[in-house]
Protein backbone atom coordinates (compact mmCIF):
# COMPACT_ATOMS: atom_id res chain seq x y z
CA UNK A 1 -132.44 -58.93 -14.14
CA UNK A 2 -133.59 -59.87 -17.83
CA UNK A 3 -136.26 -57.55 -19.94
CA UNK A 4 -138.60 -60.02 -20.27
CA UNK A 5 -138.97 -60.87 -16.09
CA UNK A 6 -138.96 -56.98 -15.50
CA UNK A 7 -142.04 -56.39 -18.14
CA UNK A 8 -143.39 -59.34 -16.17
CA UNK A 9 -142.97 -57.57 -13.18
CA UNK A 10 -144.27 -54.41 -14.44
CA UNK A 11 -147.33 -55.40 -16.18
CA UNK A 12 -148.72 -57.47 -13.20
CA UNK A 13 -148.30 -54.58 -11.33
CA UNK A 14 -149.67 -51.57 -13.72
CA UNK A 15 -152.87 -53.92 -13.78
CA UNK A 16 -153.02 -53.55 -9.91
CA UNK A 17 -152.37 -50.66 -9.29
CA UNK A 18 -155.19 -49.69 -12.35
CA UNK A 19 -158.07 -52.12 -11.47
CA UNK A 20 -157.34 -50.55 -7.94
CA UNK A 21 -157.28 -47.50 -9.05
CA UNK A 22 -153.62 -47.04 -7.89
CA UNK A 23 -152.85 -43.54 -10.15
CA UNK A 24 -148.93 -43.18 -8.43
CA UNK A 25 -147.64 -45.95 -9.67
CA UNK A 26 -145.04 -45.36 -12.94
CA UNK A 27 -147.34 -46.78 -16.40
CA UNK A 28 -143.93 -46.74 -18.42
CA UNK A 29 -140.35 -47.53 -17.93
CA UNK A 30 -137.77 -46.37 -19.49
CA UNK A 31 -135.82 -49.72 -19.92
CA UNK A 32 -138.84 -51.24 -21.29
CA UNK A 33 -138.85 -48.98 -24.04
CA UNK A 34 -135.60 -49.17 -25.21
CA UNK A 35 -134.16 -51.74 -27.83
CA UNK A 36 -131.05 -53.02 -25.09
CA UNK A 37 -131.38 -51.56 -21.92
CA UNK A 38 -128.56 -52.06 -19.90
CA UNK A 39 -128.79 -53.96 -16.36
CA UNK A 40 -128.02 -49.86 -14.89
CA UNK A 41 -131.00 -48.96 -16.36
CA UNK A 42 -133.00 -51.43 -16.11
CA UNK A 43 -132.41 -52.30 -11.69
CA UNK A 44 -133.35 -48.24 -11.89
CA UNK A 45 -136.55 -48.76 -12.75
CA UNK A 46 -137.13 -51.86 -10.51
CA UNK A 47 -135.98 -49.88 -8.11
CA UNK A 48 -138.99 -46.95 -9.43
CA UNK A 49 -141.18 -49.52 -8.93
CA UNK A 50 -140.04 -50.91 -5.31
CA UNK A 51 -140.74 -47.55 -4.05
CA UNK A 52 -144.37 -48.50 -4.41
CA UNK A 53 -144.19 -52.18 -2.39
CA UNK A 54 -145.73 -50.69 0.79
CA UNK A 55 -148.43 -48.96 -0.48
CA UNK A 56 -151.70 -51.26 0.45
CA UNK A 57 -152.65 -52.21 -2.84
CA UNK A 58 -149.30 -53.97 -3.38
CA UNK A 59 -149.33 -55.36 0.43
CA UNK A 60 -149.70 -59.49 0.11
CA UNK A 61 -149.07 -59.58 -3.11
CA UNK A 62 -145.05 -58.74 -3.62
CA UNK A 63 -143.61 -62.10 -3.26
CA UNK A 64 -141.65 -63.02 -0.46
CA UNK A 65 -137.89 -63.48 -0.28
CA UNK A 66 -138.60 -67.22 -0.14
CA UNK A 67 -140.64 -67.19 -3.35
CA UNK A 68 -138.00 -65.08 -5.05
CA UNK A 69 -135.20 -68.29 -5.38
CA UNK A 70 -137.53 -68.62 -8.95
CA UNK A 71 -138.53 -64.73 -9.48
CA UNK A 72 -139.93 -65.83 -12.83
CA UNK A 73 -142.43 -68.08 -11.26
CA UNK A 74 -143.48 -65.92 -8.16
CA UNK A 75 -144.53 -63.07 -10.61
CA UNK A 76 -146.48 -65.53 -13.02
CA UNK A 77 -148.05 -67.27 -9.65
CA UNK A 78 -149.22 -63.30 -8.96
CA UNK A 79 -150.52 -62.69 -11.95
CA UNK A 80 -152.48 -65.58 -12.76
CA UNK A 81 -154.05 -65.50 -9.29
CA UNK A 82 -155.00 -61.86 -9.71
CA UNK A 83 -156.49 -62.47 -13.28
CA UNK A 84 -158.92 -65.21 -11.35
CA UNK A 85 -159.59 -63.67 -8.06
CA UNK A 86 -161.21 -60.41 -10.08
């Protein structure tokens, strides 16, 4: 996983979880804040975030293993349909 897809990731979700008022889900990463993460550190904190998948504000919008062959894409497709639908 690259730095640039997780803060992808992560900020799609922090806004979410906020304008749903989601409170449990992690606002800061460690990985995110340092210079070069490495990959260890970095799937650690995707798998922080995973933990949260189930919870109903995250149901239908976590892309689907299909969506995932470009992971890139699928997050961008989620955030720029939950920037419109608000």
């Amino acid at each position: 996983m690259r730095v640039s897809l997780l803060r992808l990731i992560h900020t799609s979700l922090v806004r979410r979880a906020t304008n749903l008022n989601y409170y449990g889900f992690p606002d800061k990463l460690r990985s995110l804040e340092s210079s070069n993460p490495s990959v260890e550190e970095m799937d650690r904190d995707y798998a922080e975030m995973k933990q949260h998948f189930r919870h109903p504000v995250f149901q239908n919008f976590i892309p689907s293993y299909d969506e995932m062959k470009n992971p890139e894409l699928a997050w961008m497709k989620r955030r720029a349909n939950w920037t419109y639908q608000r």
